[in-house]
Protein backbone atom coordinates (compact mmCIF):
# COMPACT_ATOMS: atom_id res chain seq x y z
CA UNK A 1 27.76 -14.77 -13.52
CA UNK A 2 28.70 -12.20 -10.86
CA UNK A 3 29.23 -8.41 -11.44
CA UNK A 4 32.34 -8.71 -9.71
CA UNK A 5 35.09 -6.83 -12.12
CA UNK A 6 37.09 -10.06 -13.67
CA UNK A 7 40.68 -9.26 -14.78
CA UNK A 8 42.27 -12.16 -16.91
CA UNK A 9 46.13 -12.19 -17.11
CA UNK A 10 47.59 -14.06 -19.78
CA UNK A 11 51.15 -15.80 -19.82
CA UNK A 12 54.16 -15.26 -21.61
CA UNK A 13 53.84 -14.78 -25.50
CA UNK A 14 50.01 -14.06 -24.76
CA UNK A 15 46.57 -16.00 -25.14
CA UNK A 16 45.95 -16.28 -28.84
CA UNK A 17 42.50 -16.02 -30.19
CA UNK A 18 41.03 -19.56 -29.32
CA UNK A 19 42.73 -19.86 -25.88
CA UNK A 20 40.31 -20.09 -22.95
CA UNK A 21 41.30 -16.88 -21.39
CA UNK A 22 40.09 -15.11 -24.68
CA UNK A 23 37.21 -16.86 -25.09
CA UNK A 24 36.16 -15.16 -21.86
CA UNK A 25 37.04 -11.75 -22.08
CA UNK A 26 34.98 -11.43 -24.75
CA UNK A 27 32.28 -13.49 -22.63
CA UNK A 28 32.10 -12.58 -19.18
CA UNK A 29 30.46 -9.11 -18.84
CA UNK A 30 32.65 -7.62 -16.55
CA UNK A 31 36.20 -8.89 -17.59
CA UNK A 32 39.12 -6.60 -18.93
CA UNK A 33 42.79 -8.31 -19.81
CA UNK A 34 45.96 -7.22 -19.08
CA UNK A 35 47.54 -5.69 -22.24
CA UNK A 36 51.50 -6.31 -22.16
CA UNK A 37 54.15 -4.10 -23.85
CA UNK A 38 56.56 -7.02 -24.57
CA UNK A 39 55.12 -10.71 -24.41
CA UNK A 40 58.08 -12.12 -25.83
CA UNK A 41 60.77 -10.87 -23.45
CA UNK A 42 58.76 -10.49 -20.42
CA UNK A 43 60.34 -7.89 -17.70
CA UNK A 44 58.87 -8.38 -14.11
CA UNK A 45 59.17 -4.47 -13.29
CA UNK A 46 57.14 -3.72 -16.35
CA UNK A 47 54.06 -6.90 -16.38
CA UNK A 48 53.75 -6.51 -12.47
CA UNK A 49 53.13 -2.88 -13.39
CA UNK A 50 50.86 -2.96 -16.05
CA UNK A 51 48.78 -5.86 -13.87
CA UNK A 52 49.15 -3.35 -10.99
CA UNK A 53 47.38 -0.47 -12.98
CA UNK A 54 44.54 -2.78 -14.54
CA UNK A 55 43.74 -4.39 -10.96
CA UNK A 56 43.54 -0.75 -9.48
CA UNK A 57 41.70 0.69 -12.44
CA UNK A 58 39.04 -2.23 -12.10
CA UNK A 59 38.40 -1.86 -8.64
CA UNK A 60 38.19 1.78 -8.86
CA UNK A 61 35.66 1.40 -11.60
CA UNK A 62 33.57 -1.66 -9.96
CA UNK A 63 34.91 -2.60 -6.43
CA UNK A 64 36.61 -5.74 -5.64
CA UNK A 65 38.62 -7.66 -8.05
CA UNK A 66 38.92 -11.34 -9.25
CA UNK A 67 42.56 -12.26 -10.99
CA UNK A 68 42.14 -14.86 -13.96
CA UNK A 69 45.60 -15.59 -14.39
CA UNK A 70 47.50 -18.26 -16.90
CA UNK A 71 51.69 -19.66 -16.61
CA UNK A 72 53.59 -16.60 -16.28
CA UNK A 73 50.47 -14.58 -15.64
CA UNK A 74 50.29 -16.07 -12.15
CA UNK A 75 53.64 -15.70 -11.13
CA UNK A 76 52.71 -11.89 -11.93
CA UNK A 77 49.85 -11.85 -9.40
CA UNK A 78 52.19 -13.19 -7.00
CA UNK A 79 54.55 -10.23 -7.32
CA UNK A 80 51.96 -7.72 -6.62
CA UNK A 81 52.14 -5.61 -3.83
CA UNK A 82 50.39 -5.54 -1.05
CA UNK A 83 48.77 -2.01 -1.55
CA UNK A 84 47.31 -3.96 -4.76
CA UNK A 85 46.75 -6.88 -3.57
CA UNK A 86 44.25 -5.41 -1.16
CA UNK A 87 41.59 -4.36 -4.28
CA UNK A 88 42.06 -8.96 -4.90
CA UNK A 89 38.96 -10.95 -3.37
CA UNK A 90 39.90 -14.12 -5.58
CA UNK A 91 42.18 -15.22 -7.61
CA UNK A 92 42.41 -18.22 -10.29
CA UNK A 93 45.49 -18.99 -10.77
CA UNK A 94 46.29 -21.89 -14.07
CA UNK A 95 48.82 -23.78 -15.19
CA UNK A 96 51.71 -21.34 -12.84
CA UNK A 97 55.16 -21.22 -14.70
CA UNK A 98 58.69 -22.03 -13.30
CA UNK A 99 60.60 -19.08 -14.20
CA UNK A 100 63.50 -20.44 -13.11
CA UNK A 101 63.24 -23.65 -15.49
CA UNK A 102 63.63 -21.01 -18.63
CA UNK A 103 65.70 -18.07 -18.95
CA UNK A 104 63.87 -15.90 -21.20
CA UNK A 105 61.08 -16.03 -17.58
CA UNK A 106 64.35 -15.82 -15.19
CA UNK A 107 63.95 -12.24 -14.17
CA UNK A 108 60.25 -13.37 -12.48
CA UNK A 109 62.54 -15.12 -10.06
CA UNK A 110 62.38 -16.40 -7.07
CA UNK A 111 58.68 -16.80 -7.37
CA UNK A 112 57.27 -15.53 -3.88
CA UNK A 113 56.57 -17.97 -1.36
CA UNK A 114 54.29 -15.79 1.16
CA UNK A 115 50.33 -16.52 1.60
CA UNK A 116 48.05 -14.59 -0.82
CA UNK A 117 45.61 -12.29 1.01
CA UNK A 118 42.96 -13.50 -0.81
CA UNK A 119 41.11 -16.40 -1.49
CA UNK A 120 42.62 -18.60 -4.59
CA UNK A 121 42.86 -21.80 -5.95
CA UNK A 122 45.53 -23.20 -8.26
CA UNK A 123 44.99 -25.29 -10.99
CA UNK A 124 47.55 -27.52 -12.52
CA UNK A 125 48.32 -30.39 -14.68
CA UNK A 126 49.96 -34.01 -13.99
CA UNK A 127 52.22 -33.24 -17.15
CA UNK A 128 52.65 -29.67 -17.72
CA UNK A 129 55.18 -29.41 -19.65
CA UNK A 130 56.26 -25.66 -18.12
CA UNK A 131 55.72 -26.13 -14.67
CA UNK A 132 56.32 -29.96 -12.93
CA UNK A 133 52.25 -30.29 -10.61
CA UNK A 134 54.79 -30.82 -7.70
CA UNK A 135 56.04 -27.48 -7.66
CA UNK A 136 52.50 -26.42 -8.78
CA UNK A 137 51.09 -27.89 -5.90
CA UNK A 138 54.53 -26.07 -3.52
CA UNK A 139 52.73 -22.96 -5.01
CA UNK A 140 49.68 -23.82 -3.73
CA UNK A 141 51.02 -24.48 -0.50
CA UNK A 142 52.93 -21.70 0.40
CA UNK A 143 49.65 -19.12 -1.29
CA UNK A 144 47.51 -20.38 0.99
CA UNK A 145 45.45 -21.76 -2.21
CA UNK A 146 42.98 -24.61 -3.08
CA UNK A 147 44.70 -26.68 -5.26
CA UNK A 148 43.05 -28.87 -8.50
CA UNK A 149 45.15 -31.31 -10.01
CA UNK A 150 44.05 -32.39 -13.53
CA UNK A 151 45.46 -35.19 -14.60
CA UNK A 152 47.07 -35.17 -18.59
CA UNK A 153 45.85 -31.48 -19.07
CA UNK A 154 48.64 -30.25 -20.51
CA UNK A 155 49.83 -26.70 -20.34
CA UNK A 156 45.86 -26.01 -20.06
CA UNK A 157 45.92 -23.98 -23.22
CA UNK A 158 44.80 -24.45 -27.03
CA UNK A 159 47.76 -26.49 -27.70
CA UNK A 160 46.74 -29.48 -24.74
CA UNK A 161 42.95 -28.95 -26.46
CA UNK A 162 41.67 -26.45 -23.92
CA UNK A 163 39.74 -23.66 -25.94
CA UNK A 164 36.59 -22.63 -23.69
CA UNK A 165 37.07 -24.71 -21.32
CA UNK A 166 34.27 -25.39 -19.18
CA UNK A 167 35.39 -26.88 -16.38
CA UNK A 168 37.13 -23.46 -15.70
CA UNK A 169 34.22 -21.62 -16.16
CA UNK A 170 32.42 -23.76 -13.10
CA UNK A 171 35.90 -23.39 -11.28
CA UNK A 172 35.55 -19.56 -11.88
CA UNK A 173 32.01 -19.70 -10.60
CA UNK A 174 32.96 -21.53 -7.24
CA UNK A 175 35.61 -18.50 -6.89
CA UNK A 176 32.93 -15.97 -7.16
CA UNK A 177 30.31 -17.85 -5.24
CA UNK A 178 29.55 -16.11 -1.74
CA UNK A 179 31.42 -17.85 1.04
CA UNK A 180 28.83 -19.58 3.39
CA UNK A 181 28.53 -18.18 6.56
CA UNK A 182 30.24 -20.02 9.27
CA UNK A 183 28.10 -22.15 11.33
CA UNK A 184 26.46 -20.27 14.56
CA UNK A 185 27.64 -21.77 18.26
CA UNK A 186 25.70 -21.31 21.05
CA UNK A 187 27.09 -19.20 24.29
CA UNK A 188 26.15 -20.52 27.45
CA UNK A 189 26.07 -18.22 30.15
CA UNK A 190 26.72 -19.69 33.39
């Protein structure tokens, strides 16, 4: 895979040990994870600042950055600001919650609604139980992001059978993978 610095953000309550997002820190060379104070009673202020100072600390070690982010994890990326968001080149972006369907997540609320200025694709599930794929794909929408709709996937976590999920992994890939150059047009000069 690419040398481009991965950081994976896990959700609320954190990615246990055989969740996905794990799985791959320890695999992916170049992959750090966001290290919460409180996963249980998430603030915004405090995850959006912690993500902030990982994404910055990444790309000032290894250059551009690609966001691996899970539920509440993406909402987080979202909130970033712009002076952050700048170090992003790509972002996947899992199973997004709906803070506003569960208190505990309220204060990440009103999710934004503005285009990402980065590349990103949003993968959801036909019957996630946190997040309904409409508003998933609403997300998607208003990020400017590709959007994959699995169907009966769950929360896309251990729990829906999702441990190192491969399918990701090639979904990751496509994220990383050069752009192709647009195609050349000829001038004419007349």
């Amino acid at each position: 895979m690419s040398s481009t610095p991965i950081v994976i953000v896990p959700g609320w309550r954190n990615s246990g040990p055989g969740h996905w997002q794990s799985l791959w820190a320890d695999q992916l060379p170049h992959a750090r994870r966001v290290e919460q104070d409180d996963w249980v009673t998430p603030r915004r202020d405090a995850w959006v600042a912690e993500l902030a100072r990982t994404v910055t600390q990444a790309a000032d070690d290894g250059g551009p950055v690609v966001v691996v982010a899970h539920s509440l994890g993406c909402i987080a990326t979202a909130h970033l600001p712009p002076e952050v968001m700048r170090h992003i080149v790509g972002a996947l972006l899992v199973a997004p919650a709906d803070p506003e369907r569960r208190g505990v997540l309220a204060d990440f609320a009103p999710v934004p609604y503005q285009p990402l200025p980065f590349r990103s694709m949003v993968v959801a599930s036909s019957n996630d139980p946190y997040c309904p794929v409409r508003l998933a794909g609403a997300y998607a929408r208003a990020w400017g992001s590709e959007f994959v709709r699995l169907n009966n996937a769950g929360h896309i976590n251990v729990a829906s059978g999702h441990g190192p999920w491969p399918l990701g992994l090639g979904l990751l890939q496509s994220l990383l993978a050069p752009l192709p150059a647009p195609p050349r047009t000829e001038t004419s000069h007349a």
